[in-house]
N, C-alpha and C. Protein backbone atom coordinates (compact mmCIF):
# COMPACT_ATOMS: atom_id res chain seq x y z
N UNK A 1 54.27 -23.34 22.25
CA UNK A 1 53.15 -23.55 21.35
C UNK A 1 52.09 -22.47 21.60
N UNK A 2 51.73 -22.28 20.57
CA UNK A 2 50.37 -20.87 20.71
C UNK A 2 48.90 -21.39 20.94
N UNK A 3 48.24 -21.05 22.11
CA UNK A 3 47.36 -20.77 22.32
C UNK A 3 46.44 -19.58 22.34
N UNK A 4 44.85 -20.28 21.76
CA UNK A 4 44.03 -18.49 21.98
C UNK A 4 42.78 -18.99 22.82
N UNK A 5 42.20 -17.78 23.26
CA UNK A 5 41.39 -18.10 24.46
C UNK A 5 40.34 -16.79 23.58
N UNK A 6 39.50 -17.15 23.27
CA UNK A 6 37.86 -16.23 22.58
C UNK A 6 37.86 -15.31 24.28
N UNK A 7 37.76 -14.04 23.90
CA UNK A 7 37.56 -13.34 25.05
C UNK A 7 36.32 -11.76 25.00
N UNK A 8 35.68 -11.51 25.42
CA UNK A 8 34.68 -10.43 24.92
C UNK A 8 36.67 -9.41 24.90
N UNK A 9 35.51 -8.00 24.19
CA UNK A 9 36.98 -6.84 23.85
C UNK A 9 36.86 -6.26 25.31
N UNK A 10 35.55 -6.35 26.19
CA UNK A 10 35.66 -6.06 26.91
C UNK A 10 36.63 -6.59 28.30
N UNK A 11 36.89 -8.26 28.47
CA UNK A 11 37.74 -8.93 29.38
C UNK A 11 39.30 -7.60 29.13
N UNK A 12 39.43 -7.35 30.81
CA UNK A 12 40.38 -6.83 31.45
C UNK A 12 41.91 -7.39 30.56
N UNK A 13 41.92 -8.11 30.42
CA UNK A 13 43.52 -8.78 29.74
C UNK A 13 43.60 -8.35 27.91
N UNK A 14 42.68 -8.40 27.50
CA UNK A 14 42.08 -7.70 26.22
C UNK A 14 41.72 -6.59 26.41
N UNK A 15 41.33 -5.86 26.84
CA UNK A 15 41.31 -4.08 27.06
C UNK A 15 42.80 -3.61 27.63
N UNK A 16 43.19 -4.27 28.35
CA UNK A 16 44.73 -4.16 28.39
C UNK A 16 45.61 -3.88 27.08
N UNK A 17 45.71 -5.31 26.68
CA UNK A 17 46.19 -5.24 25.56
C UNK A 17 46.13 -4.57 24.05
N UNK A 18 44.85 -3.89 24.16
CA UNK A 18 44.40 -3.27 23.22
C UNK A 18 44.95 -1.79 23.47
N UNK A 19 44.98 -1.44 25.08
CA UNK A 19 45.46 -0.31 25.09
C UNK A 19 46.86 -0.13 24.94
N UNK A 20 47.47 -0.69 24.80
CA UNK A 20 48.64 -1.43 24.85
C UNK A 20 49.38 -0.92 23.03
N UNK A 21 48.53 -1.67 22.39
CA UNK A 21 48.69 -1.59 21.21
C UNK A 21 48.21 0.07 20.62
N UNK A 22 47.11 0.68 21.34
CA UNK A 22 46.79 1.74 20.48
C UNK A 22 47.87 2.68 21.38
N UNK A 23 48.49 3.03 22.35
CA UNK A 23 49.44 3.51 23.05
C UNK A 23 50.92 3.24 21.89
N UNK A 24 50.91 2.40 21.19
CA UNK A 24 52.21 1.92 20.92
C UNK A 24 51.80 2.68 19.60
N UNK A 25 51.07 2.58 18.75
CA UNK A 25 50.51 3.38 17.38
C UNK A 25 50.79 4.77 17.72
N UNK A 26 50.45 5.31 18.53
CA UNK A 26 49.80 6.99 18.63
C UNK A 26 51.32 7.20 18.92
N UNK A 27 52.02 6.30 19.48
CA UNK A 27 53.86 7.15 19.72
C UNK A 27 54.67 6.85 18.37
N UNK A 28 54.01 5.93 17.75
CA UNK A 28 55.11 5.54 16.29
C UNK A 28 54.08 6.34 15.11
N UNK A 29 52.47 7.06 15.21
CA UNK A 29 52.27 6.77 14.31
C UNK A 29 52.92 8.27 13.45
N UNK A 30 52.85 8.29 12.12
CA UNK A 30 53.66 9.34 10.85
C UNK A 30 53.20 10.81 11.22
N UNK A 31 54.06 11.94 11.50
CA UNK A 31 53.31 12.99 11.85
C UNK A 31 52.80 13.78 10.84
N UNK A 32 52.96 13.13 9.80
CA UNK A 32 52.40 13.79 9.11
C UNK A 32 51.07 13.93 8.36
N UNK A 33 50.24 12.64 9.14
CA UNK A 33 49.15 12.18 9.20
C UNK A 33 48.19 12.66 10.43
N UNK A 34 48.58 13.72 10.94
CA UNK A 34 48.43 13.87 12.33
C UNK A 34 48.04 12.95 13.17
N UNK A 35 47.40 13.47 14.31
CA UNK A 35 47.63 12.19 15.37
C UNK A 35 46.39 11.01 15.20
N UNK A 36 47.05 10.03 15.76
CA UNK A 36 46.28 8.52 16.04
C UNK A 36 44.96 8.89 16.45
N UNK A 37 43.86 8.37 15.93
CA UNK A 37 42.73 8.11 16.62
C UNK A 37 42.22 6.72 17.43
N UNK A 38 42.53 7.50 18.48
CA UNK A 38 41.92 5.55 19.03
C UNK A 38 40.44 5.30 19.49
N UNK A 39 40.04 4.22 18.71
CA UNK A 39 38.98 3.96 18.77
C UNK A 39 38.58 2.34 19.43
N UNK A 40 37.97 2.11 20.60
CA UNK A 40 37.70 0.63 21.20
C UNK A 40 36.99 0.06 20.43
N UNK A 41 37.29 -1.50 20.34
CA UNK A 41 36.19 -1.89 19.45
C UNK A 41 34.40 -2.07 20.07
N UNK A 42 33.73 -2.11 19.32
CA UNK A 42 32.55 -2.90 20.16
C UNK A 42 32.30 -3.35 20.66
N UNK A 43 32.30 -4.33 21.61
CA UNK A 43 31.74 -5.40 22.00
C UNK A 43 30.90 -6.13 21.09
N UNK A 44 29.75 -5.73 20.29
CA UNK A 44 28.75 -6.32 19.90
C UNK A 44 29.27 -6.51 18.56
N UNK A 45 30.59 -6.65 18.32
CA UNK A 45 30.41 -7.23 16.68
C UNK A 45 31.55 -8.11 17.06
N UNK A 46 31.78 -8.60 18.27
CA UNK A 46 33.01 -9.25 18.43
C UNK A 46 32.58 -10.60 19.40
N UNK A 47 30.91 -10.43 18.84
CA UNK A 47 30.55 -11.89 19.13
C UNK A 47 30.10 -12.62 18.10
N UNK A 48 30.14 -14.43 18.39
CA UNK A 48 30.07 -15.28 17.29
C UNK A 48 28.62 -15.31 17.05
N UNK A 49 28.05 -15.39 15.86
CA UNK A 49 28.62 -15.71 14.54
C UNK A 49 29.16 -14.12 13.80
N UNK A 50 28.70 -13.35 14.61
CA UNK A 50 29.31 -11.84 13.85
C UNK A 50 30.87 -11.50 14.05
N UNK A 51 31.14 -12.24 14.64
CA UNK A 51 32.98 -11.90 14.60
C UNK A 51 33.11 -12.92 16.15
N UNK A 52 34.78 -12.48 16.71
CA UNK A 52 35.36 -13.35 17.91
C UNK A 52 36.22 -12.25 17.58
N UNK A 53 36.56 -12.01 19.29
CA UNK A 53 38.19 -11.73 19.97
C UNK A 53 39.04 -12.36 20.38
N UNK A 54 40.22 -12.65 20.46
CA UNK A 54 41.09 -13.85 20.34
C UNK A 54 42.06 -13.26 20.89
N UNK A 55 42.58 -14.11 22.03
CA UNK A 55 43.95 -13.32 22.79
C UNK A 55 44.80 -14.54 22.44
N UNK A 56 46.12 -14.51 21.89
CA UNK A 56 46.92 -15.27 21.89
C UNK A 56 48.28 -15.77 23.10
N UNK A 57 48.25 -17.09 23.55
CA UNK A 57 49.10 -17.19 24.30
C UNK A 57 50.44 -17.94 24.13
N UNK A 58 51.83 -17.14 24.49
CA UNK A 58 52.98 -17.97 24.04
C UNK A 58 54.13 -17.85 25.21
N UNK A 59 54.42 -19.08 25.96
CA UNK A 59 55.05 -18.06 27.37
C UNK A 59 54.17 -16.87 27.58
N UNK A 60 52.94 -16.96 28.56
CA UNK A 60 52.46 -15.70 28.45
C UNK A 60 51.56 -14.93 27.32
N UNK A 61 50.87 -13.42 27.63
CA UNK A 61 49.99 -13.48 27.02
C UNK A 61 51.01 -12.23 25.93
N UNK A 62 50.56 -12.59 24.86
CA UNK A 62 51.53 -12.50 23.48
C UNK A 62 50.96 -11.49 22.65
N UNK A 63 49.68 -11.71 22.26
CA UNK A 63 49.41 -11.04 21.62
C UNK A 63 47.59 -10.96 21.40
N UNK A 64 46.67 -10.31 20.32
CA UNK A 64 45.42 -10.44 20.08
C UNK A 64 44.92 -9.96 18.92
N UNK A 65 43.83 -10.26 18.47
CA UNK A 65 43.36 -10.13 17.64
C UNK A 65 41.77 -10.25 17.02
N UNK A 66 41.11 -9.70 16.06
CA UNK A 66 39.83 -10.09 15.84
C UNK A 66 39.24 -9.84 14.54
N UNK A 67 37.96 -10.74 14.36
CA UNK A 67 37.62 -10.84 13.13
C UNK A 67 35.92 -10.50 13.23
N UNK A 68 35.34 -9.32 12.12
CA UNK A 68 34.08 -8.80 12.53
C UNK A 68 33.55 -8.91 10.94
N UNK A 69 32.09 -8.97 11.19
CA UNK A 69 31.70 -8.92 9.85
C UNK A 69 30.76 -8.10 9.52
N UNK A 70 31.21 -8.05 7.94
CA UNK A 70 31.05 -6.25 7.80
C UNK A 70 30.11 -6.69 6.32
N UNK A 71 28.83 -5.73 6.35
CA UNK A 71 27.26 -5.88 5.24
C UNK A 71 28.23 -5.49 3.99
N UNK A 72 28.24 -6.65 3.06
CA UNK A 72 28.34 -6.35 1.69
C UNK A 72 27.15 -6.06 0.57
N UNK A 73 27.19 -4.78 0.19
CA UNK A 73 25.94 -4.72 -0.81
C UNK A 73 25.55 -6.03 -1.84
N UNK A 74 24.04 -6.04 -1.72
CA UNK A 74 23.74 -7.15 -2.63
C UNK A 74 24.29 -7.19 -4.10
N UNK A 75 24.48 -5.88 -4.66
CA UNK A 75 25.24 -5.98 -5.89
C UNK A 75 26.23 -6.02 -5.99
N UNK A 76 27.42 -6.64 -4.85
CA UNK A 76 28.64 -7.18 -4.89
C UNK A 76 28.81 -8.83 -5.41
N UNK A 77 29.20 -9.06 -5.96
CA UNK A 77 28.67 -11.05 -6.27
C UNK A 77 29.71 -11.43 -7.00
N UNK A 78 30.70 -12.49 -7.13
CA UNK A 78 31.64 -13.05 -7.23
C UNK A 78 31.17 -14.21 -8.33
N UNK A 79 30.98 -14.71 -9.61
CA UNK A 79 30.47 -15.69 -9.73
C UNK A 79 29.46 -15.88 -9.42
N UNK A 80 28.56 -14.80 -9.50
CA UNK A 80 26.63 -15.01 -9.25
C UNK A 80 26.66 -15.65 -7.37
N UNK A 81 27.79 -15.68 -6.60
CA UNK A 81 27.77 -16.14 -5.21
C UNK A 81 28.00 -14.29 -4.50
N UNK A 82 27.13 -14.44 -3.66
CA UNK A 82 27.25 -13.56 -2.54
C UNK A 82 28.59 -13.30 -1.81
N UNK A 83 28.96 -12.36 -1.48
CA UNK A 83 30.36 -12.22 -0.88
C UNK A 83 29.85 -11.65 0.78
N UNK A 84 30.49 -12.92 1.63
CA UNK A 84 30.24 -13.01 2.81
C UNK A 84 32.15 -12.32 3.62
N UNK A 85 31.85 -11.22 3.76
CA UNK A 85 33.23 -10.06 3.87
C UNK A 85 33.39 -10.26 5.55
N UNK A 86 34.62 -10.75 6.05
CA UNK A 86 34.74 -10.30 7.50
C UNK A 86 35.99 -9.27 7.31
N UNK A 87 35.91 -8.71 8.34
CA UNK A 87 37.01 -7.78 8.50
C UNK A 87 38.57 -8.01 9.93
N UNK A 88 39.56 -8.11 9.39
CA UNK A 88 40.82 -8.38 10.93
C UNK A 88 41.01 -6.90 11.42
N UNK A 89 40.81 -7.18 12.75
CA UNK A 89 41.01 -5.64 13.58
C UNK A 89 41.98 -5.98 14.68
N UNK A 90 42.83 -5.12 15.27
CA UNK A 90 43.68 -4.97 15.99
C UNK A 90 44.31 -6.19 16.20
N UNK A 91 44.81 -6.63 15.23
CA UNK A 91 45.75 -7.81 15.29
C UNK A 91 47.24 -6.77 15.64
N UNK A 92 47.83 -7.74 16.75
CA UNK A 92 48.63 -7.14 17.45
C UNK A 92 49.77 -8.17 18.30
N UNK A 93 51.06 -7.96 18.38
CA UNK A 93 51.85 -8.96 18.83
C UNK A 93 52.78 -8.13 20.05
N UNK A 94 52.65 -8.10 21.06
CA UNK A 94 53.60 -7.87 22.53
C UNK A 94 54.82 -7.77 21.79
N UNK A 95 55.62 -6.85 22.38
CA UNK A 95 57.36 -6.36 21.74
C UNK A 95 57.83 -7.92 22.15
N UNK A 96 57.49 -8.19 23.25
CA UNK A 96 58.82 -9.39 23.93
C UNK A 96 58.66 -10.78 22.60
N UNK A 97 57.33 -10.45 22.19
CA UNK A 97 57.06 -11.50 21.64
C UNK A 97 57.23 -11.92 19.66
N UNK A 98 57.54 -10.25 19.45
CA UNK A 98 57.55 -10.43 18.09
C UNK A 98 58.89 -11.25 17.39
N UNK A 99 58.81 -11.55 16.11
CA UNK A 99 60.28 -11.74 15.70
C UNK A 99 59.88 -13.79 15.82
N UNK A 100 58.87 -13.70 16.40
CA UNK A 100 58.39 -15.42 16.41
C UNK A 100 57.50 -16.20 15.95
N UNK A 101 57.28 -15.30 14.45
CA UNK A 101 55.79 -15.50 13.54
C UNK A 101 54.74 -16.07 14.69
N UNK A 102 54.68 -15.67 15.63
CA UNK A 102 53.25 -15.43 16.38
C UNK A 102 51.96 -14.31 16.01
N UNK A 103 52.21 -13.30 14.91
CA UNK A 103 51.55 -12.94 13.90
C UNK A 103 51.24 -13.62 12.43
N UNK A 104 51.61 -14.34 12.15
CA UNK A 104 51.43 -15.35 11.40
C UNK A 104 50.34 -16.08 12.11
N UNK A 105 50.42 -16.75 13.14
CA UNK A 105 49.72 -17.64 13.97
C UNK A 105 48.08 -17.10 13.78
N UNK A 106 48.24 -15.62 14.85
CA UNK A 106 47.12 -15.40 15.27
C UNK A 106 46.48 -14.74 13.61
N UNK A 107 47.06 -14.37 12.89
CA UNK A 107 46.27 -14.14 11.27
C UNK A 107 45.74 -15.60 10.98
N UNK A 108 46.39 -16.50 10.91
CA UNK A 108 46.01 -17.49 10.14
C UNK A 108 44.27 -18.42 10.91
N UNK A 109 44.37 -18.01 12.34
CA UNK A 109 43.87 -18.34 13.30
C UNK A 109 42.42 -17.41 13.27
N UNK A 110 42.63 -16.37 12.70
CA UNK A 110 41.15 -15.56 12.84
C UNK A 110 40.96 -15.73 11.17
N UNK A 111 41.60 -16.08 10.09
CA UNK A 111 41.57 -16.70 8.77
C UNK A 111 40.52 -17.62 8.87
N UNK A 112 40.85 -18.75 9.78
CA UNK A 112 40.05 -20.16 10.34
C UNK A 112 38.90 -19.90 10.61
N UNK A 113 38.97 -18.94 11.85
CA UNK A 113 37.14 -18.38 12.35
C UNK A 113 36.64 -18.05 11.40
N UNK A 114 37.09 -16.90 10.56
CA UNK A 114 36.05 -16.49 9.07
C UNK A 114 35.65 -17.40 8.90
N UNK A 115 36.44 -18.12 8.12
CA UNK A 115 36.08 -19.37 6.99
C UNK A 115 34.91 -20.09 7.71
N UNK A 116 35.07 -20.39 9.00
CA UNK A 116 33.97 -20.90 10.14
C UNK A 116 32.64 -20.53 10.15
N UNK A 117 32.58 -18.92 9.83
CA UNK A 117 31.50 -18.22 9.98
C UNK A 117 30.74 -18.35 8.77
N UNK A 118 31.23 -18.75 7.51
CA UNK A 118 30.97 -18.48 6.08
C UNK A 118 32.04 -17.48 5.47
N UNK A 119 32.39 -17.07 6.59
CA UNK A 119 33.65 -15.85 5.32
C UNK A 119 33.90 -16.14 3.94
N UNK A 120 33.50 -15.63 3.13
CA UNK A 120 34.57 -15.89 1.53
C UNK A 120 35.49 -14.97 1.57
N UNK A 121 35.84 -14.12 2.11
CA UNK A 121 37.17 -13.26 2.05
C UNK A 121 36.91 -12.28 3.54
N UNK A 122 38.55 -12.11 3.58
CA UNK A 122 38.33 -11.18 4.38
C UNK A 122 39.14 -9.74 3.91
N UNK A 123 38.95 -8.68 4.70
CA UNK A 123 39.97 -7.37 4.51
C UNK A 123 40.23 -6.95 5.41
N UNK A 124 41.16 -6.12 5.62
CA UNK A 124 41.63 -5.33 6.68
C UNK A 124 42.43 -4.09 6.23
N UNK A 125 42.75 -3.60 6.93
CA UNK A 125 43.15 -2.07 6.63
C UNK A 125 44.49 -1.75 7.77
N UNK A 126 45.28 -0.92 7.20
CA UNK A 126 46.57 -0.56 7.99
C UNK A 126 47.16 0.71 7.35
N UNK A 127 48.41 1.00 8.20
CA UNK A 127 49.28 1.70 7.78
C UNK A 127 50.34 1.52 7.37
N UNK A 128 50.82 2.13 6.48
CA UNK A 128 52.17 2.02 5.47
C UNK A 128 53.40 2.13 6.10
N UNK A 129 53.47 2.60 7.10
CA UNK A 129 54.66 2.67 8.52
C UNK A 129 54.56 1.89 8.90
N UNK A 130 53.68 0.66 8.77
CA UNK A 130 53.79 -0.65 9.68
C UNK A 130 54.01 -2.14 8.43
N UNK A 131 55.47 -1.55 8.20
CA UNK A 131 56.15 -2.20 7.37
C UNK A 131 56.06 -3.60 7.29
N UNK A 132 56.35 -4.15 8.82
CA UNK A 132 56.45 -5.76 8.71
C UNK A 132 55.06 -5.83 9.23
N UNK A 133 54.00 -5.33 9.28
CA UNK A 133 52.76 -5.93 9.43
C UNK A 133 51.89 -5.92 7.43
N UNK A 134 52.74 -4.91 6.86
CA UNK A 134 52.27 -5.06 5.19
C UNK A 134 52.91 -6.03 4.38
N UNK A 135 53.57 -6.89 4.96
CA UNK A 135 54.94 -7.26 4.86
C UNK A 135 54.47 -8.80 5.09
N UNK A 136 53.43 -9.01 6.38
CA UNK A 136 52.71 -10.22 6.59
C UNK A 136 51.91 -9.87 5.99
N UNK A 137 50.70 -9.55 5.61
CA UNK A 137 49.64 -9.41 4.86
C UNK A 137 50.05 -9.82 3.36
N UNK A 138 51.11 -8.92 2.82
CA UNK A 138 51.27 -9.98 1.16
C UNK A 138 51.93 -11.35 1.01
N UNK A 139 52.83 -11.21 2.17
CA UNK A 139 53.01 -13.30 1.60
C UNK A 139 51.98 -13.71 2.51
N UNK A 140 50.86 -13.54 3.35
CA UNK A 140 49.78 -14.29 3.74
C UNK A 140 48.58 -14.57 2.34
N UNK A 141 49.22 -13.84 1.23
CA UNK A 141 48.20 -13.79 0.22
C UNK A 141 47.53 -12.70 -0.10
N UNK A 142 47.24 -11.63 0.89
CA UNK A 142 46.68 -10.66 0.51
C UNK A 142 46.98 -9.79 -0.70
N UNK A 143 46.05 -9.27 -1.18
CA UNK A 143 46.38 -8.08 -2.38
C UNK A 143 46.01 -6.77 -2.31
N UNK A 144 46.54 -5.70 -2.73
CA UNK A 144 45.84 -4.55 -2.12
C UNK A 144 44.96 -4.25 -2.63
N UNK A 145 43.90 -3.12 -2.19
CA UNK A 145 42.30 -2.93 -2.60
C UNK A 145 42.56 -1.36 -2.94
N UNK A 146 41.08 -1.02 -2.98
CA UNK A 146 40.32 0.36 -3.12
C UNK A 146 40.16 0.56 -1.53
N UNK A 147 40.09 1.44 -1.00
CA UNK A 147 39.88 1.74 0.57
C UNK A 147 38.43 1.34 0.30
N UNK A 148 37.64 0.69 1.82
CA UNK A 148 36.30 0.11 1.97
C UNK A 148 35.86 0.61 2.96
N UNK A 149 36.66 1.35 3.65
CA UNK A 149 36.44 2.56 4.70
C UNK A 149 37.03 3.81 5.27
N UNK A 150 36.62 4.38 6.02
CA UNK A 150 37.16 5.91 6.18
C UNK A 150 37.95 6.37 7.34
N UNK A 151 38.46 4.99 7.58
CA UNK A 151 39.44 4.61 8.34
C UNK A 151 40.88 6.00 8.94
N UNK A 152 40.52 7.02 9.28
CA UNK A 152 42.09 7.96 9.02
C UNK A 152 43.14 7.69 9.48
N UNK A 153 43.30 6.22 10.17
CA UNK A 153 44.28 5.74 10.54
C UNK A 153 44.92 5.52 9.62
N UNK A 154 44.50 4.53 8.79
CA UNK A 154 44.98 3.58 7.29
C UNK A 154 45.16 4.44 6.21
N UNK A 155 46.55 4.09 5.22
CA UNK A 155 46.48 4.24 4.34
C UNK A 155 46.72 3.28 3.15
N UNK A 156 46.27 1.95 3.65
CA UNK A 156 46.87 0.76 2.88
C UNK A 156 45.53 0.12 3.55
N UNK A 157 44.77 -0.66 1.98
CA UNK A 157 43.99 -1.92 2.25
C UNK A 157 43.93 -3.00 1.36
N UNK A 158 43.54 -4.00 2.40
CA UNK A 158 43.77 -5.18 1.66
C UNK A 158 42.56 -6.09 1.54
N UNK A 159 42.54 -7.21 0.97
CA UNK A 159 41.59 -8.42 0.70
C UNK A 159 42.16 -9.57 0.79
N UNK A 160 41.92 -10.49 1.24
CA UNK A 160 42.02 -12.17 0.67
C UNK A 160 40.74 -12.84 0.55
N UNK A 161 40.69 -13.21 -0.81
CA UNK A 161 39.87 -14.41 -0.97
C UNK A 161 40.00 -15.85 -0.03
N UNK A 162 39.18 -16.38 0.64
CA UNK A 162 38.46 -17.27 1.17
C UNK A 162 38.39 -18.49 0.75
N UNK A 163 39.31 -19.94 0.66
CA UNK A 163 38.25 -20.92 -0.52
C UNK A 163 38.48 -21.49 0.31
């Protein structure tokens, strides 16, 4: 059964794992994009109510993930309602561990926190080489967007509405 444990990006087991994951990008990522930029997250947007870091546990520590929230201009509005935008960052699943919708889990799981925070939607951003992670994102519902940032990692973004 999956467990998550809220952890700053800074906790040792989460900086681990993060390096972990951007180590695993920069050797798979397309060369024709040149190379990976790795970038740590904040600390300061990866506390509540502005976001959470989330380490997932399954046999062991599995995987992580996080949800940050990102200023939507006032002339964005949905139905005369304000659009309260979080963003998923380094959602990420351990090799031993994939293949066991434990990415499913931890998406649906930082889905929850949004919605918690006020989220009405969230987005996230990726790459097109990361087939079965675009792969979870559209049967999770997502649809693809306009890029919302300048991301040179990503060449694929997405949205889900919130209800």
């Amino acid at each position: 059964m999956v467990s998550f444990a809220d952890v700053s990006v800074t906790d040792a087991t989460a900086h681990r794992m993060l390096a972990d994951y951007f180590a695993e990008r920069a050797k798979t990522f397309p060369a024709a994009q040149g190379a990976y930029r790795t970038t740590f997250p904040d600390p300061g947007q990866f506390v509540p109510p502005a976001g959470v870091f989330l380490l997932a546990y399954d046999d062991g520590e599995a995987g992580c993930g996080g949800i940050r929230e990102l200023a939507v201009p006032l002339s964005e509005t949905e139905d005369g309602e304000q659009i309260v935008r979080y963003e998923i960052k380094h959602l990420w699943v351990a090799p031993a561990h994939r293949g066991q919708g434990l990415g499913r889990a931890i998406l649906a799981e930082l889905e929850h926190r949004a919605r918690g925070f006020g989220a009405t939607e969230v987005v996230l951003d990726t790459n097109a080489s990361l087939e079965a992670a675009g792969g979870l994102y559209r049967s999770h519902g997502y649809e693809s967007i306009q890029p919302y940032n300048d991301n040179p990692n990503a060449t694929d973004w997405f949205r889900k509405r919130l209800t």
